[in-house]
PDB file of N, CA and C in Angstrom:
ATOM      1  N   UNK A   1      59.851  62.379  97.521  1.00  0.00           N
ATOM      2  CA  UNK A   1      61.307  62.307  97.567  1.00  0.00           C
ATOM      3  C   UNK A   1      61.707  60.931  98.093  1.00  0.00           C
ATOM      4  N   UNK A   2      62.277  60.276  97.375  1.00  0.00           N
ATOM      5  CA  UNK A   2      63.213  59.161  98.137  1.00  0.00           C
ATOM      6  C   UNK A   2      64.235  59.445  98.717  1.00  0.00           C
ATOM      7  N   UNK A   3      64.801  58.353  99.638  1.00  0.00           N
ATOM      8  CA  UNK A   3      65.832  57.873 100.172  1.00  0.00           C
ATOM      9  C   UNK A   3      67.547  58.806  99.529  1.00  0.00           C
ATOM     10  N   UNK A   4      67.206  58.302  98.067  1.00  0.00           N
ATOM     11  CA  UNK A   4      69.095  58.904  97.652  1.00  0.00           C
ATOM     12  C   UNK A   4      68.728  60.007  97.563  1.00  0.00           C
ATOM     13  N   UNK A   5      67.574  61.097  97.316  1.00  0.00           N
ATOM     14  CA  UNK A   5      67.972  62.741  97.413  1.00  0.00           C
ATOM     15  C   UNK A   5      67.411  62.898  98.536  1.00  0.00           C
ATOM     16  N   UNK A   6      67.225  62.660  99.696  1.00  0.00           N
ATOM     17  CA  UNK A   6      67.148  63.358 100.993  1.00  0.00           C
ATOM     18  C   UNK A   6      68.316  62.957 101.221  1.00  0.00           C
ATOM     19  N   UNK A   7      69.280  61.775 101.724  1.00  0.00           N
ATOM     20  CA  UNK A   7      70.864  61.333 102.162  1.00  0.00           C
ATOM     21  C   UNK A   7      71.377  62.650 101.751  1.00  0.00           C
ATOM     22  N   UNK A   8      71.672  63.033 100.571  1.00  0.00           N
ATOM     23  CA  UNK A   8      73.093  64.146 100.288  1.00  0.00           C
ATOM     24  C   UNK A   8      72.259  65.518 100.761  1.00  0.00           C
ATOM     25  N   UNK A   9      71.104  65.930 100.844  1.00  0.00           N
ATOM     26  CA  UNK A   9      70.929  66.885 101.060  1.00  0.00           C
ATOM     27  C   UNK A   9      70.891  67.053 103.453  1.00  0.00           C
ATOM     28  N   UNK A  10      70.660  65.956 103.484  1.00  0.00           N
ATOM     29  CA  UNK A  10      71.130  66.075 104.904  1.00  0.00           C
ATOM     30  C   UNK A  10      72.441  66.264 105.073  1.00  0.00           C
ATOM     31  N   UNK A  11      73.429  65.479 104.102  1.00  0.00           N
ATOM     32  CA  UNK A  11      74.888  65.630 104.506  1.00  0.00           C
ATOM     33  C   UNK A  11      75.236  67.261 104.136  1.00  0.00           C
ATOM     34  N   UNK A  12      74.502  67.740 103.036  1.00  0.00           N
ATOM     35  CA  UNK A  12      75.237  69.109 102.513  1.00  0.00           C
ATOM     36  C   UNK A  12      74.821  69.769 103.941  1.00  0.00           C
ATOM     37  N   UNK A  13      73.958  70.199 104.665  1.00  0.00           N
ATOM     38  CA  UNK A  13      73.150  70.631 105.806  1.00  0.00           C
ATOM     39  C   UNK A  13      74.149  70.290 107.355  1.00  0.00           C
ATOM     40  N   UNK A  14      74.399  68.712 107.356  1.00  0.00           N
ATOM     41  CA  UNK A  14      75.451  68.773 108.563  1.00  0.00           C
ATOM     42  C   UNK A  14      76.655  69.782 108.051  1.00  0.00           C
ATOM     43  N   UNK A  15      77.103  69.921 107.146  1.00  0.00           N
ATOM     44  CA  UNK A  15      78.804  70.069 106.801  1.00  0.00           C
ATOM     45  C   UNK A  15      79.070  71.658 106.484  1.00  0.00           C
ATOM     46  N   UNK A  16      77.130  72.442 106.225  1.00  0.00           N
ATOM     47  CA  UNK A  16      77.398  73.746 106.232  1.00  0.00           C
ATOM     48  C   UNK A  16      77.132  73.839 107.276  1.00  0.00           C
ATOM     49  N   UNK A  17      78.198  75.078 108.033  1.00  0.00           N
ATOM     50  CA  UNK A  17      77.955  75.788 109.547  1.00  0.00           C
ATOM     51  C   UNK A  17      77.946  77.576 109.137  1.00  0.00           C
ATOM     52  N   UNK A  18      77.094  77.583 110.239  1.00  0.00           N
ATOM     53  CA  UNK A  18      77.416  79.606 110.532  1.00  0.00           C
ATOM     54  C   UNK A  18      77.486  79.597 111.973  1.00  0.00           C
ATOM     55  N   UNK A  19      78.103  80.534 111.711  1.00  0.00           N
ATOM     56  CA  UNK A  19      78.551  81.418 112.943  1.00  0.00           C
ATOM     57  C   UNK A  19      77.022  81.645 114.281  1.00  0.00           C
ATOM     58  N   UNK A  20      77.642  81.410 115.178  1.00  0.00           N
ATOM     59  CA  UNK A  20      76.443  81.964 116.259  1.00  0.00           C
ATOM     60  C   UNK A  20      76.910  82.335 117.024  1.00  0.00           C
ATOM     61  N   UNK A  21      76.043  83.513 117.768  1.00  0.00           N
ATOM     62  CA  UNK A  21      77.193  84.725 118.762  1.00  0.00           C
ATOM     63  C   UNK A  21      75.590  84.902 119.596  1.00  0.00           C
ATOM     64  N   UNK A  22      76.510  85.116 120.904  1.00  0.00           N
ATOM     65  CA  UNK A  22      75.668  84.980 122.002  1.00  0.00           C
ATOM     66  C   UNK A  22      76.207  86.699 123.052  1.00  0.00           C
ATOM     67  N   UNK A  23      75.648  86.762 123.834  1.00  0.00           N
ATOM     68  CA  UNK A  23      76.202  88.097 124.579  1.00  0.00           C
ATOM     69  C   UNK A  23      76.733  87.787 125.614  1.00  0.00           C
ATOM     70  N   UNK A  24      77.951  88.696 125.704  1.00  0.00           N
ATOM     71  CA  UNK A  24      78.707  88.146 127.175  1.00  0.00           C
ATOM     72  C   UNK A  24      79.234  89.100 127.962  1.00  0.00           C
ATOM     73  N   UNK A  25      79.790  89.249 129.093  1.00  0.00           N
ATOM     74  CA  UNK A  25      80.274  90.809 129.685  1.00  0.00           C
ATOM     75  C   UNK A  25      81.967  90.405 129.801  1.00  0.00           C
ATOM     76  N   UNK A  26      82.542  91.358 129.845  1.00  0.00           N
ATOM     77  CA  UNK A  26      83.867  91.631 129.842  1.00  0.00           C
ATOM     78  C   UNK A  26      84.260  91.339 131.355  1.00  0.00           C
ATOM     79  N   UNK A  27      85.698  91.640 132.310  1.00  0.00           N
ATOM     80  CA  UNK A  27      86.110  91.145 133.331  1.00  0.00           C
ATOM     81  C   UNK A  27      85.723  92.569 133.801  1.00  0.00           C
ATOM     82  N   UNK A  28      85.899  94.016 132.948  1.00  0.00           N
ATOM     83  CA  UNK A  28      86.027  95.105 133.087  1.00  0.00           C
ATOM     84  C   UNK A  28      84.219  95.440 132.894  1.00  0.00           C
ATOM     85  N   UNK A  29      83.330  94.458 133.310  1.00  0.00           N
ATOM     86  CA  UNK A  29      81.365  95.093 132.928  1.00  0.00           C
ATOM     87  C   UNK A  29      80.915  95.262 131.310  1.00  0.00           C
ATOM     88  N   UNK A  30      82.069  95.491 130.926  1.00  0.00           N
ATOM     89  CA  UNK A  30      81.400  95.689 129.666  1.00  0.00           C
ATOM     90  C   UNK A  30      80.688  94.969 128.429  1.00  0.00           C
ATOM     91  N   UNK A  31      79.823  95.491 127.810  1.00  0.00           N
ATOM     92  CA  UNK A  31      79.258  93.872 126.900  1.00  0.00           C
ATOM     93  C   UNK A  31      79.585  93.587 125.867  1.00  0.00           C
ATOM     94  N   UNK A  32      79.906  92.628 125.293  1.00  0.00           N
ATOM     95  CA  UNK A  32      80.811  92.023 123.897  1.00  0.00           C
ATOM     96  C   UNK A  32      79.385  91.232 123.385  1.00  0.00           C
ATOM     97  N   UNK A  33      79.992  90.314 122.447  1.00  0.00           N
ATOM     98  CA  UNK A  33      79.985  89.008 122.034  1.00  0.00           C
ATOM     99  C   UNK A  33      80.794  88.124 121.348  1.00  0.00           C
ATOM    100  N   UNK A  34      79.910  86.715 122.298  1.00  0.00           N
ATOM    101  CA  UNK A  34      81.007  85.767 121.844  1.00  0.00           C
ATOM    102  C   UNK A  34      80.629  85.228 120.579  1.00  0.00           C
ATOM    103  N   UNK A  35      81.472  85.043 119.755  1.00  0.00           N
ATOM    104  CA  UNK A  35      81.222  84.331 118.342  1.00  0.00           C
ATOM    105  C   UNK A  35      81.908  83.137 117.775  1.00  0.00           C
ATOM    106  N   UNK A  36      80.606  82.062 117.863  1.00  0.00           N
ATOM    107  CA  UNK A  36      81.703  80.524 117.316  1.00  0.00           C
ATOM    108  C   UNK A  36      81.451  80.145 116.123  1.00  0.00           C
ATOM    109  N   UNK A  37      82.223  80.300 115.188  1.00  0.00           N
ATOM    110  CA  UNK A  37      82.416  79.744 114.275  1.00  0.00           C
ATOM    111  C   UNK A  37      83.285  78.675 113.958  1.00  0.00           C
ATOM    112  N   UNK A  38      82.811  77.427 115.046  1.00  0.00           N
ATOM    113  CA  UNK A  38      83.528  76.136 114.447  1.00  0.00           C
ATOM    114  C   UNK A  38      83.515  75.220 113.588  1.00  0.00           C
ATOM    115  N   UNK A  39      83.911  74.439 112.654  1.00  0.00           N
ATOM    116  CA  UNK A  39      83.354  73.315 112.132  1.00  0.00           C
ATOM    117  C   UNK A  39      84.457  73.777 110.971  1.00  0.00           C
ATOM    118  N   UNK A  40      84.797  72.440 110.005  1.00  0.00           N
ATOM    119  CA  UNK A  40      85.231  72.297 108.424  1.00  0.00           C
ATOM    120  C   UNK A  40      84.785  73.233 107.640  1.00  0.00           C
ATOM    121  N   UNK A  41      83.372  74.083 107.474  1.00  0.00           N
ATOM    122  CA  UNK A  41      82.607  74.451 106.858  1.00  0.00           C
ATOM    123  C   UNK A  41      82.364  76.084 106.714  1.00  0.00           C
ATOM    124  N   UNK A  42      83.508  76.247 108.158  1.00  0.00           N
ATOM    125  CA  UNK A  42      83.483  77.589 108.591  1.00  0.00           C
ATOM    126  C   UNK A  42      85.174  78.382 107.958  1.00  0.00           C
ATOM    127  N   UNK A  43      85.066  79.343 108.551  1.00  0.00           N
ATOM    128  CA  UNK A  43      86.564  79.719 108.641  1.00  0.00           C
ATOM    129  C   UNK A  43      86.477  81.028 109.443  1.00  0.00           C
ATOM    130  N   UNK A  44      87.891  81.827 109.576  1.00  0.00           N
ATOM    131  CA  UNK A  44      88.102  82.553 110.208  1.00  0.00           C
ATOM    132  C   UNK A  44      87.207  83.908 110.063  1.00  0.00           C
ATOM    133  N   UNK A  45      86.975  83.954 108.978  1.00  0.00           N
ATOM    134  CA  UNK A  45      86.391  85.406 107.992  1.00  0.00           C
ATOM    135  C   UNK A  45      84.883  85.219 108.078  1.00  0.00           C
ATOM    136  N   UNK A  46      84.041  84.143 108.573  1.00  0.00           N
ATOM    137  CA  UNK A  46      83.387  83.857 108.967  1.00  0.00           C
ATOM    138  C   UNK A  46      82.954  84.332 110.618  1.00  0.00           C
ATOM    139  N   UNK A  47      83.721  84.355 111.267  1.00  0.00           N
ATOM    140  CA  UNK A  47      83.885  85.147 112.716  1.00  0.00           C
ATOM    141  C   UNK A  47      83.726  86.064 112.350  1.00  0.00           C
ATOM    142  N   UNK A  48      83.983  86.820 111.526  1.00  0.00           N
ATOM    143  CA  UNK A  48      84.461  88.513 111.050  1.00  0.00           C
ATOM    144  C   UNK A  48      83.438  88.820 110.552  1.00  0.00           C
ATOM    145  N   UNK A  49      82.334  88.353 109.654  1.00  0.00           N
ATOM    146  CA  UNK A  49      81.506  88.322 108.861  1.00  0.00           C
ATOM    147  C   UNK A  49      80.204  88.226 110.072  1.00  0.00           C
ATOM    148  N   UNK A  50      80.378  87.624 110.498  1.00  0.00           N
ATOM    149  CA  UNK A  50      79.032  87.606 111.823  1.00  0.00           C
ATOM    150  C   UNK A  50      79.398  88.544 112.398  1.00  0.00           C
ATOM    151  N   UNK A  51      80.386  89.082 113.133  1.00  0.00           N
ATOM    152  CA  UNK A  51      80.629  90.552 114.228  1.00  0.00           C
ATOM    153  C   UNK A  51      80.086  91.688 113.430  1.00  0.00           C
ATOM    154  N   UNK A  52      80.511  91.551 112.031  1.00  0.00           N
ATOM    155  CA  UNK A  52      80.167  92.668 111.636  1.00  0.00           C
ATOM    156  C   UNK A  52      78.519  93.008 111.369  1.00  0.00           C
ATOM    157  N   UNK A  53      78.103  91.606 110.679  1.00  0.00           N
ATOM    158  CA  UNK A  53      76.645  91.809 111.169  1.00  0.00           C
ATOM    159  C   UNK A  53      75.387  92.049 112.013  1.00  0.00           C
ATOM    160  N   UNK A  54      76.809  91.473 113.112  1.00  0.00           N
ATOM    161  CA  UNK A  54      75.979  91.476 114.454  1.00  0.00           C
ATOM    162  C   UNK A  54      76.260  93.068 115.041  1.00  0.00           C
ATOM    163  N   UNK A  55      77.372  93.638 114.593  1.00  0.00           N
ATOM    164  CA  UNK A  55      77.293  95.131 115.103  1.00  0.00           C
ATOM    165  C   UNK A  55      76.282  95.923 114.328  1.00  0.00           C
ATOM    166  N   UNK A  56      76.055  95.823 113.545  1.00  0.00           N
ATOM    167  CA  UNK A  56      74.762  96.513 112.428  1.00  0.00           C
ATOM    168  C   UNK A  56      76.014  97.364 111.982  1.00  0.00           C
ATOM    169  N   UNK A  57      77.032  97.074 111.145  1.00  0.00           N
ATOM    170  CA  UNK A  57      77.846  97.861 110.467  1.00  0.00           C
ATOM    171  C   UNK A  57      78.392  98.894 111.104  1.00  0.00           C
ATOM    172  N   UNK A  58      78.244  98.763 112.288  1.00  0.00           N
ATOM    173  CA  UNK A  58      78.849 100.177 113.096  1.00  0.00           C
ATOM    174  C   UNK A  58      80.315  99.425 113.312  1.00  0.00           C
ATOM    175  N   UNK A  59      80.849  98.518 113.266  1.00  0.00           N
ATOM    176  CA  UNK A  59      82.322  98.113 113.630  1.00  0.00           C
ATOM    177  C   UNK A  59      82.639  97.472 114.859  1.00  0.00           C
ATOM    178  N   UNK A  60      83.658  96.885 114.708  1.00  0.00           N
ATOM    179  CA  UNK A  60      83.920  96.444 116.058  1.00  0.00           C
ATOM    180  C   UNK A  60      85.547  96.282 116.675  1.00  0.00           C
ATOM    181  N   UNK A  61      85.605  96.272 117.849  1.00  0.00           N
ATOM    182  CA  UNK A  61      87.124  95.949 118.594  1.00  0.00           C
ATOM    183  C   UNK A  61      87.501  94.586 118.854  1.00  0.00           C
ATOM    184  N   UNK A  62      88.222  93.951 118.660  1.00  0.00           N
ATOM    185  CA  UNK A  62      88.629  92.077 118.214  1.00  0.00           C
ATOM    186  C   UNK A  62      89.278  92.425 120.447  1.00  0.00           C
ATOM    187  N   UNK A  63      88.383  91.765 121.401  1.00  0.00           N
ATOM    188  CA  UNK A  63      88.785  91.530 122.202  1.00  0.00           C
ATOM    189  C   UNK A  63      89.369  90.176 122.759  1.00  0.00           C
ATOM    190  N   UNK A  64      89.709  88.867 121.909  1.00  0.00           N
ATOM    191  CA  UNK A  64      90.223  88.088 122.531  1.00  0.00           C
ATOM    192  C   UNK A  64      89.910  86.570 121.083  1.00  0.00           C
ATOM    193  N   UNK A  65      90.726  86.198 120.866  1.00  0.00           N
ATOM    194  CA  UNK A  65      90.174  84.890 119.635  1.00  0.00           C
ATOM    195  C   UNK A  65      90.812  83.802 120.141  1.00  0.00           C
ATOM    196  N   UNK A  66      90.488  82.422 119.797  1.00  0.00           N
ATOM    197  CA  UNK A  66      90.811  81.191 120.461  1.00  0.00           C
ATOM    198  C   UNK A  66      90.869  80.236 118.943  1.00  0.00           C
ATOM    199  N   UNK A  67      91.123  79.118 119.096  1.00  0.00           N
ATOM    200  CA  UNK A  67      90.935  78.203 118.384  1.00  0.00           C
ATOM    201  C   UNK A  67      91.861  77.948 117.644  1.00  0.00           C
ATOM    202  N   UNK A  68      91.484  76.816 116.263  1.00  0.00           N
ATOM    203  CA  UNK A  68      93.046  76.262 115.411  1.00  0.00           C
ATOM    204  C   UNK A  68      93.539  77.482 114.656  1.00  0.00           C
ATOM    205  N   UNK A  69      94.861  78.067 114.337  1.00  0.00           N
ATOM    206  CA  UNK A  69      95.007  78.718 113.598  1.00  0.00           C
ATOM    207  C   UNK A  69      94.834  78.552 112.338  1.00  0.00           C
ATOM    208  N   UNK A  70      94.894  79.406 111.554  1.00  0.00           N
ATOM    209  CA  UNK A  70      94.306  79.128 109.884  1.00  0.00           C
ATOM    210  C   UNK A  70      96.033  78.400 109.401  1.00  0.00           C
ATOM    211  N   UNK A  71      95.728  77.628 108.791  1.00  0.00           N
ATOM    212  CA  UNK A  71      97.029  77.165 107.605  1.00  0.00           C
ATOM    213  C   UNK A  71      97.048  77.638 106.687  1.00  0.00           C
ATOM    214  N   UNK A  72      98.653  77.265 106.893  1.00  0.00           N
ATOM    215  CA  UNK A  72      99.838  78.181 105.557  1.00  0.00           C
ATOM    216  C   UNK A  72      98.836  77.496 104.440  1.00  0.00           C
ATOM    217  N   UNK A  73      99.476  78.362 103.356  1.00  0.00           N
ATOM    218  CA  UNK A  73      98.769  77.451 101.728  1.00  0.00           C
ATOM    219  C   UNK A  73      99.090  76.641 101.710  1.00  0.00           C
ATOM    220  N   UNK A  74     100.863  75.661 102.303  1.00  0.00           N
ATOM    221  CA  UNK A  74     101.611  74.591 101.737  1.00  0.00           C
ATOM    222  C   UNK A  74     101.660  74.000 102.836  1.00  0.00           C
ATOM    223  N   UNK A  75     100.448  74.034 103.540  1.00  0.00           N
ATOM    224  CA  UNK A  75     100.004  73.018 104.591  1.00  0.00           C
ATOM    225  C   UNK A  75      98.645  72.361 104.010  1.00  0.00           C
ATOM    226  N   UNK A  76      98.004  73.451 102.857  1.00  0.00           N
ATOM    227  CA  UNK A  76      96.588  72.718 102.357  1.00  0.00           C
ATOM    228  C   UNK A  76      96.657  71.435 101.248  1.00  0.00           C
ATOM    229  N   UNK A  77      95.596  70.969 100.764  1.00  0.00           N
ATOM    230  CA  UNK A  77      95.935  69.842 100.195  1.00  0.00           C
ATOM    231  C   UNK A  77      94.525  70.341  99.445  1.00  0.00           C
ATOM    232  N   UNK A  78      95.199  70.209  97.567  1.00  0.00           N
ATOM    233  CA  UNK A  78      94.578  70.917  96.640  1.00  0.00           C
ATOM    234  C   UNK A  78      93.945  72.190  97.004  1.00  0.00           C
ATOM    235  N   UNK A  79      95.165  73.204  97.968  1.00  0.00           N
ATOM    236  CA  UNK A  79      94.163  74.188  98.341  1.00  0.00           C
ATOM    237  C   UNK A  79      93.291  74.386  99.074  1.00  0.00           C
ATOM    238  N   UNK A  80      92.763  73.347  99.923  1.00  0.00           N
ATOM    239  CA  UNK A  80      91.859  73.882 100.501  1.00  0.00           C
ATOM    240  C   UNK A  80      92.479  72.986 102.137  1.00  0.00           C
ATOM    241  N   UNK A  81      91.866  73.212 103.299  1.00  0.00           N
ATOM    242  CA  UNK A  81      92.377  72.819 104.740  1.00  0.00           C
ATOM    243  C   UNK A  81      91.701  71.530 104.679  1.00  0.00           C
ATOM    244  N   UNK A  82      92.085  70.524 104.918  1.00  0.00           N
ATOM    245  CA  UNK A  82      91.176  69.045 105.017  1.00  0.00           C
ATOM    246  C   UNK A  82      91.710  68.131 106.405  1.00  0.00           C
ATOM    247  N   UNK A  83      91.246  68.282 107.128  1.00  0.00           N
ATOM    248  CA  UNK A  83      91.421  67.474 108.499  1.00  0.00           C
ATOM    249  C   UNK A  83      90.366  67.375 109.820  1.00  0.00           C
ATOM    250  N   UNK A  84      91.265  67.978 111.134  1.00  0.00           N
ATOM    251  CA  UNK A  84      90.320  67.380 112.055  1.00  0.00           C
ATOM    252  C   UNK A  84      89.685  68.656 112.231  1.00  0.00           C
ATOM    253  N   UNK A  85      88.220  68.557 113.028  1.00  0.00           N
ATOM    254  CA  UNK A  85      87.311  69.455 113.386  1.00  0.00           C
ATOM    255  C   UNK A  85      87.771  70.689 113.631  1.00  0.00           C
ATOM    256  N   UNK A  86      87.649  71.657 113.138  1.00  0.00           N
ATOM    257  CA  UNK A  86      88.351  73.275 113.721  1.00  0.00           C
ATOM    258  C   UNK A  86      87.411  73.562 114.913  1.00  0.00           C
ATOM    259  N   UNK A  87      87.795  74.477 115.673  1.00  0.00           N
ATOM    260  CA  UNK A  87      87.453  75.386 116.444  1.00  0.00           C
ATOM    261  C   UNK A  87      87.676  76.836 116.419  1.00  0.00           C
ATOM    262  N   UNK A  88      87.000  78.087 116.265  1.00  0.00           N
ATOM    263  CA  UNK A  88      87.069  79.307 116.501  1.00  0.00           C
ATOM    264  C   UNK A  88      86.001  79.607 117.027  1.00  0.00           C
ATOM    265  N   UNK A  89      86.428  80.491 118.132  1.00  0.00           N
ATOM    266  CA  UNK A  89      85.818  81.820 118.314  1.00  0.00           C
ATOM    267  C   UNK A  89      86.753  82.889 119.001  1.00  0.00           C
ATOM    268  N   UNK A  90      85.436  84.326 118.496  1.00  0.00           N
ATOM    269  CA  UNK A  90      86.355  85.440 118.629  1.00  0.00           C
ATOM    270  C   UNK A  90      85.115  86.032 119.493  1.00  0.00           C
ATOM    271  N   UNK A  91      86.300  86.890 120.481  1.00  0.00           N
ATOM    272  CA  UNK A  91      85.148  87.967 121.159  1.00  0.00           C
ATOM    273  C   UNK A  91      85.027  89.250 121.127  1.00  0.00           C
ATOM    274  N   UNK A  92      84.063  90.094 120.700  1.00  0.00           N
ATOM    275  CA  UNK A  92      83.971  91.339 119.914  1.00  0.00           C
ATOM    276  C   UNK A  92      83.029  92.125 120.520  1.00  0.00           C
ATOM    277  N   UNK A  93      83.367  93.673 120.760  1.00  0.00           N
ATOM    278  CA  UNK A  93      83.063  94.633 121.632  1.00  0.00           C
ATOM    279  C   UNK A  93      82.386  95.601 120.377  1.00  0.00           C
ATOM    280  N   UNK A  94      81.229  95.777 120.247  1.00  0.00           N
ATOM    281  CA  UNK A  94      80.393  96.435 118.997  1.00  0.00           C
ATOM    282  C   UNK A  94      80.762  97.652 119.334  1.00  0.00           C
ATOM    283  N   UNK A  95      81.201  98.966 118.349  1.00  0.00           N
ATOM    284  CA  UNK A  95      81.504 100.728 118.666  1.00  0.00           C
ATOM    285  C   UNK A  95      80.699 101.015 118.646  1.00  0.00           C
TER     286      UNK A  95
END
């Protein structure tokens, strides 16, 4: 492999993100997790998409979310969100 096909395949690799969720306890003992799904690459449904995996399909309770809110459509440009670094995470109590 040369030089020009390793470059784009490192860039495709920085610019995809997933979600990573770690375990955390509540103020009230109880155990959640936290789930960040930050970056351009991510989105909100992406948070949602890891809890649910991470509950093993049993479901979950949305205890607390942070970060940029999602934009209107007629805030996107050709549709899609293009700017500065997002931030999310959500914290989720598995049933």
């Amino acid at each position: 492999m040369n030089l020009n096909t390793i470059l784009p395949l490192i860039a495709i690799l920085a610019l995809s993100g997933c979600a990573t969720s770690k375990t955390t306890y509540l103020n009230n003992g109880e155990q959640g997790l936290s789930i960040d799904c930050s970056g351009e690459a991510n989105s909100w449904a992406t948070c949602y998409e890891k809890a649910d995996a991470s509950c093993a399909g049993t479901g979950y309770r949305i205890v607390g979310t942070d970060g940029t809110p999602a934009p209107k459509e007629s805030d996107k440009t050709l549709g899609v969100d293009v700017g500065n670094y997002k931030n999310r995470s959500v914290v989720v109590v598995c049933k």
